[in-house]
PDB file of N, CA and C in Angstrom:
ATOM      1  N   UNK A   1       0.844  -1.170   0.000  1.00  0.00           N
ATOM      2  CA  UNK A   1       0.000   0.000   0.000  1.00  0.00           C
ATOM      3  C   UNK A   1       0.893   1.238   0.000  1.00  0.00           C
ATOM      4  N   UNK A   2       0.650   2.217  -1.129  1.00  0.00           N
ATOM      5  CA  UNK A   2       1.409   3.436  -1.097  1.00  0.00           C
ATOM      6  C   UNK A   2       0.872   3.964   0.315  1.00  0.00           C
ATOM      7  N   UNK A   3       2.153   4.721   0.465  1.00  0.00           N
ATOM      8  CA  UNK A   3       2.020   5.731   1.922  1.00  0.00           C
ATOM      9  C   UNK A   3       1.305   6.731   1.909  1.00  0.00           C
ATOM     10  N   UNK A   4       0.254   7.347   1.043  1.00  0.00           N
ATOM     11  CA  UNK A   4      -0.492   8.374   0.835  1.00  0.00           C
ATOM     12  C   UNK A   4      -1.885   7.477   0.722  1.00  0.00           C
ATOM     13  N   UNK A   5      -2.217   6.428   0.489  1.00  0.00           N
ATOM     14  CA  UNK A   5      -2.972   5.655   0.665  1.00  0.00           C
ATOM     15  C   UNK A   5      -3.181   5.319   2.246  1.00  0.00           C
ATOM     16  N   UNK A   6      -2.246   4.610   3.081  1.00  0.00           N
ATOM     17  CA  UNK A   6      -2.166   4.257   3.926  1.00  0.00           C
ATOM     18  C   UNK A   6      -2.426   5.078   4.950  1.00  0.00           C
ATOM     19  N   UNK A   7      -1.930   6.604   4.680  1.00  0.00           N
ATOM     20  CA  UNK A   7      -2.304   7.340   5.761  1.00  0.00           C
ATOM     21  C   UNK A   7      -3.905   8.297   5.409  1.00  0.00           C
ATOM     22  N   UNK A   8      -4.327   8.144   4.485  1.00  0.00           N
ATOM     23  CA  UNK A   8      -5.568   8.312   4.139  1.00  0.00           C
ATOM     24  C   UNK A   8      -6.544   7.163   4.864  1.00  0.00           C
ATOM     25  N   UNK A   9      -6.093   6.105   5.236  1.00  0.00           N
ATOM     26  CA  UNK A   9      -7.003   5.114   5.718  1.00  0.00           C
ATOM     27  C   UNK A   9      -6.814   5.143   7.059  1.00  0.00           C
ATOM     28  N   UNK A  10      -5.679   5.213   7.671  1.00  0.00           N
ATOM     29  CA  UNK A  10      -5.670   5.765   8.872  1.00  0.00           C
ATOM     30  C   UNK A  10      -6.162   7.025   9.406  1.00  0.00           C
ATOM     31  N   UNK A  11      -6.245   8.289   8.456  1.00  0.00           N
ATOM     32  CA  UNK A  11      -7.059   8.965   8.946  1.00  0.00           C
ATOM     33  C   UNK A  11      -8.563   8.657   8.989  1.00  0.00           C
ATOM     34  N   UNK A  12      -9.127   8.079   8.085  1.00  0.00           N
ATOM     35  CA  UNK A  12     -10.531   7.441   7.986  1.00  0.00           C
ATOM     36  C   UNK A  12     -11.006   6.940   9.347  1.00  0.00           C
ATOM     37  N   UNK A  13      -9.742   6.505  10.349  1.00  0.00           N
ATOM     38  CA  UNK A  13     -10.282   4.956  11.845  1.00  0.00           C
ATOM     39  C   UNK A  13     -10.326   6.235  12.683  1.00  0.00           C
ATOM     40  N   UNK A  14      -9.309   7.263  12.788  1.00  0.00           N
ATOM     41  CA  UNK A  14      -9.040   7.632  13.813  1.00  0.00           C
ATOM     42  C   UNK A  14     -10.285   9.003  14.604  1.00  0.00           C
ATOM     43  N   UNK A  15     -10.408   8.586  15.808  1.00  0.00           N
ATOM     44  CA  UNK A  15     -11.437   9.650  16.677  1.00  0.00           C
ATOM     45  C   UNK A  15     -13.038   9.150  15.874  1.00  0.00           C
ATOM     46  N   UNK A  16     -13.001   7.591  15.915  1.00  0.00           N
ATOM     47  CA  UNK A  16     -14.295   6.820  15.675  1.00  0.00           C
ATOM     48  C   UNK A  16     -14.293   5.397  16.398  1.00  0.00           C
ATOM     49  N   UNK A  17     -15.097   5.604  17.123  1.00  0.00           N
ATOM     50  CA  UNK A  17     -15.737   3.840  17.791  1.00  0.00           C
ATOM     51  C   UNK A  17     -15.267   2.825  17.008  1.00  0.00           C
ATOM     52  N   UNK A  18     -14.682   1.828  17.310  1.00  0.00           N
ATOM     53  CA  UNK A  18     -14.372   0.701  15.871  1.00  0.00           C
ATOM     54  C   UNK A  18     -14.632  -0.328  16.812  1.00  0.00           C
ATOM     55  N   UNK A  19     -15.327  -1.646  15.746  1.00  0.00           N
ATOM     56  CA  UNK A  19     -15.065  -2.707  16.495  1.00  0.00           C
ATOM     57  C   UNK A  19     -14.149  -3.774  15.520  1.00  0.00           C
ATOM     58  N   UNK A  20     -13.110  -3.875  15.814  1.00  0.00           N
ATOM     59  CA  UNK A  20     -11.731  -4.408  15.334  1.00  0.00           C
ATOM     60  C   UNK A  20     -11.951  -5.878  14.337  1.00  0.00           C
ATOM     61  N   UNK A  21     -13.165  -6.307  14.722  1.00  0.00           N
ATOM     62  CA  UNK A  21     -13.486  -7.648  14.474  1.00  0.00           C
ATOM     63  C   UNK A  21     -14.017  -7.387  12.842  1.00  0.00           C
ATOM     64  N   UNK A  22     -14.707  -6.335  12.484  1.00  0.00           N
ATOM     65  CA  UNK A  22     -15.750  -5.959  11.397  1.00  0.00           C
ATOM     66  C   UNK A  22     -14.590  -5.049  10.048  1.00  0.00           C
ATOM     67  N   UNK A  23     -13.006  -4.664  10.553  1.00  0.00           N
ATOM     68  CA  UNK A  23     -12.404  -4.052  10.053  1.00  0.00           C
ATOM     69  C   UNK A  23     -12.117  -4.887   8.990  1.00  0.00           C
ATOM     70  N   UNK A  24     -12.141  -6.421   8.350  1.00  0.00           N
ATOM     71  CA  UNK A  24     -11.241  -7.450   7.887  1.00  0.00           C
ATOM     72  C   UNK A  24     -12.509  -8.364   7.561  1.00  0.00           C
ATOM     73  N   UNK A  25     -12.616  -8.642   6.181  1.00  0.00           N
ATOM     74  CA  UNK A  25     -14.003  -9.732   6.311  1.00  0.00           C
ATOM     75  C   UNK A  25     -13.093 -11.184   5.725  1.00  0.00           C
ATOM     76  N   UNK A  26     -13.374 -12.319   5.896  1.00  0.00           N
ATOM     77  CA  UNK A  26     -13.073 -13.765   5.421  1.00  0.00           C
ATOM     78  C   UNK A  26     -13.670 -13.937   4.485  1.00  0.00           C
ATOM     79  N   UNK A  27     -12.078 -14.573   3.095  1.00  0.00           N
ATOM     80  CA  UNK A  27     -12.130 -14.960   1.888  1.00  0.00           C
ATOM     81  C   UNK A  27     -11.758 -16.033   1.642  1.00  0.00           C
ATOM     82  N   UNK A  28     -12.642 -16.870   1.133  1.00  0.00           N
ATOM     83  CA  UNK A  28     -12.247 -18.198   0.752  1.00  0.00           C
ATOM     84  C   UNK A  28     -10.965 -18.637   0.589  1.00  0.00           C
ATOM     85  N   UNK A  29      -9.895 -19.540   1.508  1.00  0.00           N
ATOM     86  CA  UNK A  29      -8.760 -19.933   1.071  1.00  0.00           C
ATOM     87  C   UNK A  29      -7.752 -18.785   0.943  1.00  0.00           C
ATOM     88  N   UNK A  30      -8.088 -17.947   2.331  1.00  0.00           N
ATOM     89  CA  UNK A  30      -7.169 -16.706   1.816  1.00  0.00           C
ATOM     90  C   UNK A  30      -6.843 -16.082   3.027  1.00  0.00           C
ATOM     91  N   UNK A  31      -5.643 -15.412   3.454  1.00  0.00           N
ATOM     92  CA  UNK A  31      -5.384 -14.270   4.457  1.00  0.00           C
ATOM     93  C   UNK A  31      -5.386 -12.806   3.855  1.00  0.00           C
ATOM     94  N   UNK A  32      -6.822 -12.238   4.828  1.00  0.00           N
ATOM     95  CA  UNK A  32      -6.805 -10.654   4.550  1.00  0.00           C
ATOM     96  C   UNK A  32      -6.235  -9.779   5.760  1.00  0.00           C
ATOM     97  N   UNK A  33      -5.701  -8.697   5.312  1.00  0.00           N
ATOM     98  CA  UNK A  33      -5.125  -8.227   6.930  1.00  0.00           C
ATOM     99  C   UNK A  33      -5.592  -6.663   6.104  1.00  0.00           C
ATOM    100  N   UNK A  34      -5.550  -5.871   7.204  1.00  0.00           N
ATOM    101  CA  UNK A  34      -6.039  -4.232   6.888  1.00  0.00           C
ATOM    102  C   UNK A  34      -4.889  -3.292   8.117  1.00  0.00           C
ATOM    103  N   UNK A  35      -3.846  -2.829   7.958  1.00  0.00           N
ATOM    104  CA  UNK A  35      -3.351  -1.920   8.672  1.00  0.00           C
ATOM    105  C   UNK A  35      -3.655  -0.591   9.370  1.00  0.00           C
ATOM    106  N   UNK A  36      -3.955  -0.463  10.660  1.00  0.00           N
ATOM    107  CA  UNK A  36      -5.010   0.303  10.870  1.00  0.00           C
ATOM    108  C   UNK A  36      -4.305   1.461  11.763  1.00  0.00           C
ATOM    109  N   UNK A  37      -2.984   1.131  12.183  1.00  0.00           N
ATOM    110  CA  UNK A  37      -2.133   2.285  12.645  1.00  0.00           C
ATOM    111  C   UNK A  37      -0.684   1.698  12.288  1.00  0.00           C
ATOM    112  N   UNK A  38      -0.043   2.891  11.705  1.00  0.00           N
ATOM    113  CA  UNK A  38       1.226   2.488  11.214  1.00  0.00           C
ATOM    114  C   UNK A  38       2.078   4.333  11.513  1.00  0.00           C
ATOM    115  N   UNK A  39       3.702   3.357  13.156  1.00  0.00           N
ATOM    116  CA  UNK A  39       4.005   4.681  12.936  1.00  0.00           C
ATOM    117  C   UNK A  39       5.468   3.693  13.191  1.00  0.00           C
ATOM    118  N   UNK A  40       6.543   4.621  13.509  1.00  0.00           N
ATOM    119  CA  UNK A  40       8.050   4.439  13.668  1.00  0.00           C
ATOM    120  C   UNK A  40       7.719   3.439  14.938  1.00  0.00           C
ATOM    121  N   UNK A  41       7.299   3.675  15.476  1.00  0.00           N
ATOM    122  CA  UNK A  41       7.549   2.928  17.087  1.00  0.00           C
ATOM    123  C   UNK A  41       7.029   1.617  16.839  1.00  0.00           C
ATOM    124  N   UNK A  42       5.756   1.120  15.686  1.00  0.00           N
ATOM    125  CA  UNK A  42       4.608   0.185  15.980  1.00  0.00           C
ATOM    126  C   UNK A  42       3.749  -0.037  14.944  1.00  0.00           C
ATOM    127  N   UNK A  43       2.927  -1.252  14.811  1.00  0.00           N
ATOM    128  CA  UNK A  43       1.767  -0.912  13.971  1.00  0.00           C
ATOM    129  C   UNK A  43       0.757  -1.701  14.396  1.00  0.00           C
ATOM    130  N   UNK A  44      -0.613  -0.982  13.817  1.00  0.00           N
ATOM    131  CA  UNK A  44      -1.593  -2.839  14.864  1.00  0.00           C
ATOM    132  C   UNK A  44      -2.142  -3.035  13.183  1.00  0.00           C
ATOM    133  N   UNK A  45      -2.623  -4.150  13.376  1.00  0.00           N
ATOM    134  CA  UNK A  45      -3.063  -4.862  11.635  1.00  0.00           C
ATOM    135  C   UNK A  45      -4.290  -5.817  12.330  1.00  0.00           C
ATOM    136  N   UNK A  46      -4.739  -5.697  11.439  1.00  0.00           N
ATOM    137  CA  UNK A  46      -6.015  -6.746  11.619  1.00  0.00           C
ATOM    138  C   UNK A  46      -5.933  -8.124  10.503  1.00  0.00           C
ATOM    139  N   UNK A  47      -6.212  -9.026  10.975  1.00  0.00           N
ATOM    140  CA  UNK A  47      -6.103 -10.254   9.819  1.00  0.00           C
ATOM    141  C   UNK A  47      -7.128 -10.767  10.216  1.00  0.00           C
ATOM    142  N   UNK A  48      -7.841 -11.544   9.300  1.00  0.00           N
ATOM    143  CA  UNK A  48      -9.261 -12.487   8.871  1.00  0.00           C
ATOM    144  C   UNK A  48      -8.579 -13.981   8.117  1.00  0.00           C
ATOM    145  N   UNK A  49      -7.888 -14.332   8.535  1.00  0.00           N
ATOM    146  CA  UNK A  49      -7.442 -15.972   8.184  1.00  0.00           C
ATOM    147  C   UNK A  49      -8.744 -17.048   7.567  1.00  0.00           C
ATOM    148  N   UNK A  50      -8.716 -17.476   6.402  1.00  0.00           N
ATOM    149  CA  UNK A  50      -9.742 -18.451   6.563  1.00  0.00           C
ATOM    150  C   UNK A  50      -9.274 -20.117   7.334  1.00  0.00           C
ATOM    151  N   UNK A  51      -9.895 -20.984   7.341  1.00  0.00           N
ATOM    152  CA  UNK A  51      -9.724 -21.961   8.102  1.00  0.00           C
ATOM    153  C   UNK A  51      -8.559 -22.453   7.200  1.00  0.00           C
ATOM    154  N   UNK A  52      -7.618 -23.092   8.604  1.00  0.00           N
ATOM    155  CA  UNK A  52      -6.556 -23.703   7.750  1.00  0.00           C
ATOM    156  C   UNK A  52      -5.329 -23.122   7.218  1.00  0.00           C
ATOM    157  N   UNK A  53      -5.724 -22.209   7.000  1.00  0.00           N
ATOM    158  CA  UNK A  53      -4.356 -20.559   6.056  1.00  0.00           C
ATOM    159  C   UNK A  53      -3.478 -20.738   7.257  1.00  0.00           C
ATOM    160  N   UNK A  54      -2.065 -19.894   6.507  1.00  0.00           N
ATOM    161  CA  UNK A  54      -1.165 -20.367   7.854  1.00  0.00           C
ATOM    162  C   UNK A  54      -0.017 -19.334   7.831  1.00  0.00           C
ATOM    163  N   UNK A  55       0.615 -18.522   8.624  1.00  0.00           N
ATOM    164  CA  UNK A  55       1.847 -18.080   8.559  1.00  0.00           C
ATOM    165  C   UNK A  55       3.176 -19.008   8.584  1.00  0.00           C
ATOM    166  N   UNK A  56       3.824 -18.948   7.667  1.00  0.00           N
ATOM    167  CA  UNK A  56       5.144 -20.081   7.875  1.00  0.00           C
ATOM    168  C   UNK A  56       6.165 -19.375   9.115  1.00  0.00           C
ATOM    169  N   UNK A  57       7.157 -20.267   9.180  1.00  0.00           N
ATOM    170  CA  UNK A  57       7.871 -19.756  10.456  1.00  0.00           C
ATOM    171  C   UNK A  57       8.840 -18.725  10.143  1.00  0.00           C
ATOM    172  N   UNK A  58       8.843 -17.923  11.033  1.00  0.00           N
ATOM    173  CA  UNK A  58       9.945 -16.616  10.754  1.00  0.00           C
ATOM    174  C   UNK A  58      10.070 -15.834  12.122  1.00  0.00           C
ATOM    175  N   UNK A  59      11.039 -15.001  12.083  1.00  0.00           N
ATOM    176  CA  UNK A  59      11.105 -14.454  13.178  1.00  0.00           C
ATOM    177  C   UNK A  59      11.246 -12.798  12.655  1.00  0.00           C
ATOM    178  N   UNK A  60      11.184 -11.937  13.918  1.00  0.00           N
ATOM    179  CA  UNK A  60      11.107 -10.269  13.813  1.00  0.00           C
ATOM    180  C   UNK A  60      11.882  -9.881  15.085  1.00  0.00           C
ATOM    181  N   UNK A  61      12.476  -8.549  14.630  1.00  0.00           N
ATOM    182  CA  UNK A  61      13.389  -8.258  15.463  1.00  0.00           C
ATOM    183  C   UNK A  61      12.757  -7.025  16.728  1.00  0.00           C
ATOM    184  N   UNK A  62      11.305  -7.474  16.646  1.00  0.00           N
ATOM    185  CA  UNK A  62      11.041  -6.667  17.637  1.00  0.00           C
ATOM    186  C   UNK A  62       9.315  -8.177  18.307  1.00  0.00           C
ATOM    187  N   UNK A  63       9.101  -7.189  19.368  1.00  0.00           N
ATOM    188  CA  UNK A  63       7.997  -8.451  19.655  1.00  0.00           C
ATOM    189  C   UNK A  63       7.026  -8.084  19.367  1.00  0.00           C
ATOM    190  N   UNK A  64       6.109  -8.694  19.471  1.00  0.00           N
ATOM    191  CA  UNK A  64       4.536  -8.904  18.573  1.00  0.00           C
ATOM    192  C   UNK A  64       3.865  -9.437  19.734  1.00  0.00           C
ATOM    193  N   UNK A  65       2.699  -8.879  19.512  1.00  0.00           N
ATOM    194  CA  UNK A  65       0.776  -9.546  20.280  1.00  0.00           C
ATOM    195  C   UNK A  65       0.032  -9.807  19.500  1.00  0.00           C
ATOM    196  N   UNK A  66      -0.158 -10.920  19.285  1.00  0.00           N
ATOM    197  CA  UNK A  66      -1.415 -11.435  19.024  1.00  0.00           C
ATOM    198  C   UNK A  66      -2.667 -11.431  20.147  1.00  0.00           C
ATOM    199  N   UNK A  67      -3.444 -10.506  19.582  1.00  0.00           N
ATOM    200  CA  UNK A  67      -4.848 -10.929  20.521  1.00  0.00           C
ATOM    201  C   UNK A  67      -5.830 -11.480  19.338  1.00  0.00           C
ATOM    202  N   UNK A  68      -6.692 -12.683  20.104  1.00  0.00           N
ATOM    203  CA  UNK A  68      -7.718 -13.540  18.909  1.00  0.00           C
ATOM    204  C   UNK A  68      -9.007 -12.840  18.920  1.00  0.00           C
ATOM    205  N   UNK A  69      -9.529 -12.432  18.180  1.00  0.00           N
ATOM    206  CA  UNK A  69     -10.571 -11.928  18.044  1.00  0.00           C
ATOM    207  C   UNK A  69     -11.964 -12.589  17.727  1.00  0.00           C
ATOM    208  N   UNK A  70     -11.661 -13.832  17.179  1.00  0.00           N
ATOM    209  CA  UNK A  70     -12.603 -14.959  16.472  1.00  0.00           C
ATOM    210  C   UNK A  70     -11.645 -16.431  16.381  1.00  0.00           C
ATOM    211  N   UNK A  71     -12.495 -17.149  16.550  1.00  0.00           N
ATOM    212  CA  UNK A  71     -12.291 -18.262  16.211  1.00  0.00           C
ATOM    213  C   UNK A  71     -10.867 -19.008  16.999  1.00  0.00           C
ATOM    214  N   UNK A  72     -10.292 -20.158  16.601  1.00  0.00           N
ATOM    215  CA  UNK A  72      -9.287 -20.538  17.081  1.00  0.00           C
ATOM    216  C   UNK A  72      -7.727 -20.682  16.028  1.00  0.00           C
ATOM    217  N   UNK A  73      -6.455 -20.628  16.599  1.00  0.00           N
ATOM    218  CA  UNK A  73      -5.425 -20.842  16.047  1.00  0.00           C
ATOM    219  C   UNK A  73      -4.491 -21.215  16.697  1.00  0.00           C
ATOM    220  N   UNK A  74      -3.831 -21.971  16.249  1.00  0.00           N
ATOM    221  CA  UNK A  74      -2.356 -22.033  17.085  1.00  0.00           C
ATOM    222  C   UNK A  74      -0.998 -21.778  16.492  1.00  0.00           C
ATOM    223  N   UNK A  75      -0.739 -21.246  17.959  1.00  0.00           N
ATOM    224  CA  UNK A  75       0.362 -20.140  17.584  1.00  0.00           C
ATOM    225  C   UNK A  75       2.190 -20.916  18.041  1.00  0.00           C
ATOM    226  N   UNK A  76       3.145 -21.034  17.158  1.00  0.00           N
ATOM    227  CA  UNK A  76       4.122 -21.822  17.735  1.00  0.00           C
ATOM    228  C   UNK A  76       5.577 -20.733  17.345  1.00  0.00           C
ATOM    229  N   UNK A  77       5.338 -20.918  19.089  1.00  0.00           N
ATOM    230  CA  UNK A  77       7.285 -19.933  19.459  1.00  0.00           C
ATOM    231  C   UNK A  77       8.297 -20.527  19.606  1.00  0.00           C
ATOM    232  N   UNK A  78       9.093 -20.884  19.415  1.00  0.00           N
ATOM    233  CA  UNK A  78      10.402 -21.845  19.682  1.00  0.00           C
ATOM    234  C   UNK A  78      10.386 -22.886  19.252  1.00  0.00           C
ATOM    235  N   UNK A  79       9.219 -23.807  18.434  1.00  0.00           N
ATOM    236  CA  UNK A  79       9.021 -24.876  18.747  1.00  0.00           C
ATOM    237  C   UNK A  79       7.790 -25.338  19.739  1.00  0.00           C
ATOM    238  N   UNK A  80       7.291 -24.622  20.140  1.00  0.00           N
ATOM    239  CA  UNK A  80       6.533 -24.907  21.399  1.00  0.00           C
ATOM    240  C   UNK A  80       5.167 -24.469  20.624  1.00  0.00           C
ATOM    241  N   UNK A  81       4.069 -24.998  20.896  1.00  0.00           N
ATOM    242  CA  UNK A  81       2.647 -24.832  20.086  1.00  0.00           C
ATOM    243  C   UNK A  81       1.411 -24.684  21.415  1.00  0.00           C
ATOM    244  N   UNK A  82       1.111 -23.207  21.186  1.00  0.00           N
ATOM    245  CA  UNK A  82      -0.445 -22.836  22.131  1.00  0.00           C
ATOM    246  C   UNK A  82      -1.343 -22.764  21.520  1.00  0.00           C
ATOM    247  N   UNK A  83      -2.299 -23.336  22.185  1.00  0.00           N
ATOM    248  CA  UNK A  83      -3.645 -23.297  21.501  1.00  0.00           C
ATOM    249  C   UNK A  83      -4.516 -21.989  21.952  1.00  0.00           C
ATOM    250  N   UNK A  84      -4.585 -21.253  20.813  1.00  0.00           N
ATOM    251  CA  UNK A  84      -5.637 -19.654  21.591  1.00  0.00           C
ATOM    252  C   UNK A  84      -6.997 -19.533  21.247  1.00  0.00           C
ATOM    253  N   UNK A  85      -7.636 -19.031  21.682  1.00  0.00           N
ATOM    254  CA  UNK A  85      -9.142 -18.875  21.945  1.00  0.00           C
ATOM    255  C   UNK A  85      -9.747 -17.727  21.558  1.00  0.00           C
ATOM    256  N   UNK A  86     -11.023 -17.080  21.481  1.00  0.00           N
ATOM    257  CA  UNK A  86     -11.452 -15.940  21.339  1.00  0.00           C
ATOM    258  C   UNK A  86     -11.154 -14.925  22.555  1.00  0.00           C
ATOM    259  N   UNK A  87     -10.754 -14.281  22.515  1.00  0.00           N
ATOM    260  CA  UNK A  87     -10.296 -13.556  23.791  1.00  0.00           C
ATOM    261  C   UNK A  87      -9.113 -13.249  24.692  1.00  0.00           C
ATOM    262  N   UNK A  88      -8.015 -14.707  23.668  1.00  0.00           N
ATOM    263  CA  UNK A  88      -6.701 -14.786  24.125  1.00  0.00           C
ATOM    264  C   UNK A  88      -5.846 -13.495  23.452  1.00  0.00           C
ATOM    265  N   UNK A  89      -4.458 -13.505  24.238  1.00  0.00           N
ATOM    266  CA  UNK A  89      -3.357 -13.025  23.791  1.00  0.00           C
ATOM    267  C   UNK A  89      -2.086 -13.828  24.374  1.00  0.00           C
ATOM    268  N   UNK A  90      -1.201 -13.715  22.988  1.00  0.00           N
ATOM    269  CA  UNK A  90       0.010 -14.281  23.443  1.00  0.00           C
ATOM    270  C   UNK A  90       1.191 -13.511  22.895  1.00  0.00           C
ATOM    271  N   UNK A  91       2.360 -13.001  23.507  1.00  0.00           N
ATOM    272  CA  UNK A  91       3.331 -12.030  22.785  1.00  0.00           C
ATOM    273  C   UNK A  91       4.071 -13.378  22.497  1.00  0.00           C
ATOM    274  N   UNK A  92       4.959 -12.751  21.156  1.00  0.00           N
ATOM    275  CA  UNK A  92       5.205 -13.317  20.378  1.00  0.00           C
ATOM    276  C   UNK A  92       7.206 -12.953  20.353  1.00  0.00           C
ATOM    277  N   UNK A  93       7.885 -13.228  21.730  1.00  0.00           N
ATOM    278  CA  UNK A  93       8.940 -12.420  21.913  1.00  0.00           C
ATOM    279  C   UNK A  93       9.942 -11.920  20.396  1.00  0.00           C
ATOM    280  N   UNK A  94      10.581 -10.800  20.388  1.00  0.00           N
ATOM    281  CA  UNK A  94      12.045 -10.703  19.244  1.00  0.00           C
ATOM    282  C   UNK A  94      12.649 -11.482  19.170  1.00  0.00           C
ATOM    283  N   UNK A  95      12.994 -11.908  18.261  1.00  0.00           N
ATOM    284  CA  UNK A  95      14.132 -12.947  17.412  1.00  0.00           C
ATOM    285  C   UNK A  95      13.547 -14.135  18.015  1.00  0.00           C
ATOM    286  N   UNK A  96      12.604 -14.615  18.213  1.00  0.00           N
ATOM    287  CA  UNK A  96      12.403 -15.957  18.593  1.00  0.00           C
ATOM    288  C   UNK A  96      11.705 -16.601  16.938  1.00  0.00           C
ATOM    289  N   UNK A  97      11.727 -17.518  16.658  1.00  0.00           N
ATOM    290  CA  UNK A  97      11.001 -18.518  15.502  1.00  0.00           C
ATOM    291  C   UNK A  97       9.612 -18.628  16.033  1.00  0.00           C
ATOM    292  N   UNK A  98       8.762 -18.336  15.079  1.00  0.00           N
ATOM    293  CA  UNK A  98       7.141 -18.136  15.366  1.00  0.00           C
ATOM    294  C   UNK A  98       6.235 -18.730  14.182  1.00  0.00           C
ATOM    295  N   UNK A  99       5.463 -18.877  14.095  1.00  0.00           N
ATOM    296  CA  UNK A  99       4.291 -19.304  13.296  1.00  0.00           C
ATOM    297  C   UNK A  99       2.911 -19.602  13.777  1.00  0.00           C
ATOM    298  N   UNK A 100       2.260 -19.154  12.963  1.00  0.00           N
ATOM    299  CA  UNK A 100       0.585 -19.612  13.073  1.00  0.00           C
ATOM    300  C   UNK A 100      -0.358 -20.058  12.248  1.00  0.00           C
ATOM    301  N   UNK A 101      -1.602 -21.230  12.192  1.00  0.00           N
ATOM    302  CA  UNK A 101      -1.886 -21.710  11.761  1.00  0.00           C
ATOM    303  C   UNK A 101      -3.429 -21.214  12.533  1.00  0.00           C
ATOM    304  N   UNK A 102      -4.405 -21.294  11.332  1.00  0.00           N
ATOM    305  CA  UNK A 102      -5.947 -20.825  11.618  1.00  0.00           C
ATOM    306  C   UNK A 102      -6.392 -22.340  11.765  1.00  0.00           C
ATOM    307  N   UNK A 103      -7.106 -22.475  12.890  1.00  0.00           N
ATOM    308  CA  UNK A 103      -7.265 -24.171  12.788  1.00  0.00           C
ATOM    309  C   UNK A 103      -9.082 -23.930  12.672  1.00  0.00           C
ATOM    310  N   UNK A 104      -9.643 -23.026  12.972  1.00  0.00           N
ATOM    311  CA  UNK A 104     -10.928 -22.523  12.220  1.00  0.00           C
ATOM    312  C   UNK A 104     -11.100 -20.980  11.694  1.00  0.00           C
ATOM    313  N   UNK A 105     -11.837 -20.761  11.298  1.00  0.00           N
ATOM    314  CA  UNK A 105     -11.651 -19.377  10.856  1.00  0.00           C
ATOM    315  C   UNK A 105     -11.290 -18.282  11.831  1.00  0.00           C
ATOM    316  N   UNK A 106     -10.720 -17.594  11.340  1.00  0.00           N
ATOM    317  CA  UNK A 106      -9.705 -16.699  12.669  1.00  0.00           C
ATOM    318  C   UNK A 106      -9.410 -15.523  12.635  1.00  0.00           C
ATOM    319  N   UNK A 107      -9.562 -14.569  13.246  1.00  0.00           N
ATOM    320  CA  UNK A 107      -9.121 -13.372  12.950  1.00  0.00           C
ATOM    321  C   UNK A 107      -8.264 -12.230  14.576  1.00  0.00           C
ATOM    322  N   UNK A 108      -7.463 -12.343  14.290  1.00  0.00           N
ATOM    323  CA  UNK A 108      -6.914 -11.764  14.795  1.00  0.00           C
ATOM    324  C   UNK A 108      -5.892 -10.080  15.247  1.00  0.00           C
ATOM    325  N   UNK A 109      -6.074  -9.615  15.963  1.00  0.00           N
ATOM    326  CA  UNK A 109      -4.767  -8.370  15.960  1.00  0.00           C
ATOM    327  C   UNK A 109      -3.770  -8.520  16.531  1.00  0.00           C
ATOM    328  N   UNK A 110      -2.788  -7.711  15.490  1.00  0.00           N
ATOM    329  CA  UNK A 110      -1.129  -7.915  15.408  1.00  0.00           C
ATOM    330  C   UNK A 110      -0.496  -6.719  16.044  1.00  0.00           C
ATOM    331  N   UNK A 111      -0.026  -6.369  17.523  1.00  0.00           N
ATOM    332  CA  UNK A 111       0.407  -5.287  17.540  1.00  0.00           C
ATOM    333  C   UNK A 111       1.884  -5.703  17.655  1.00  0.00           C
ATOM    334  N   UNK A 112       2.625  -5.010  16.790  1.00  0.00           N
ATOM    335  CA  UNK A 112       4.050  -4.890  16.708  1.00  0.00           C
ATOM    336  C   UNK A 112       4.704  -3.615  17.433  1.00  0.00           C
ATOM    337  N   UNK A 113       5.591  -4.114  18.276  1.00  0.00           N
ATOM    338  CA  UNK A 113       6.045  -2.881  19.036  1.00  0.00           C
ATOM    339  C   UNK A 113       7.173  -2.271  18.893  1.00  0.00           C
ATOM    340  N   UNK A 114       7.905  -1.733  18.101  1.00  0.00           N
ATOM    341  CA  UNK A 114       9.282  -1.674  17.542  1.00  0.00           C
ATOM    342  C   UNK A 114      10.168  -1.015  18.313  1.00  0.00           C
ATOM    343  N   UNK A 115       9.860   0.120  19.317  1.00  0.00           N
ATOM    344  CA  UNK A 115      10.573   0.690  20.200  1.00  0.00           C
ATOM    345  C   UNK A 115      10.011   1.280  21.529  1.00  0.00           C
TER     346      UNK A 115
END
């Protein structure tokens, strides 16, 4: 997304009620995500996973939250695999190996914290 785009859509969210869940709709066989604040320090993103879709493993040099918003997924840090719920959060520490898998339809927010 161009950056004149991006901050056009961020001005669109900001100083309005949102409910985070309705930002991102589910597409067949597909991950949608919508960036909904993006600055130097951070960004939060919204994703709509359909069942099954999956992030492969990778790591980031800063840490990450996942909070679940819908449905279930599991989320694997080190090697190690949690099962999360509607309502969960799990940080996702820096430089650790991570991945996630939508084990039903799923949608979640990504806050990345960079400094």
């Amino acid at each position: 997304m161009s950056a004149i785009k991006r901050q056009e859509t961020e001005q669109s969210l900001k100083a309005r009620v949102l409910k985070l869940i309705d930002l991102v709709q589910y597409q067949p066989d597909a991950i949608v995500s919508r960036e909904v604040v993006h600055q130097k320090a951070g960004s939060v993103t919204i994703f709509a996973f359909d069942r099954g879709q999956q992030l492969s493993e990778h790591t980031a040099p800063f840490d990450a939250l996942v909070h679940d918003l819908e449905g279930e997924a599991e989320v694997t840090i080190s090697g190690q695999a949690h099962a999360i719920h509607q309502g969960d959060m799990i940080i996702m520490p820096a430089n650790e190996p991570h991945a996630l898998k939508a084990l039903t339809r799923f949608k979640m927010a990504l806050i990345m914290v960079k400094s």
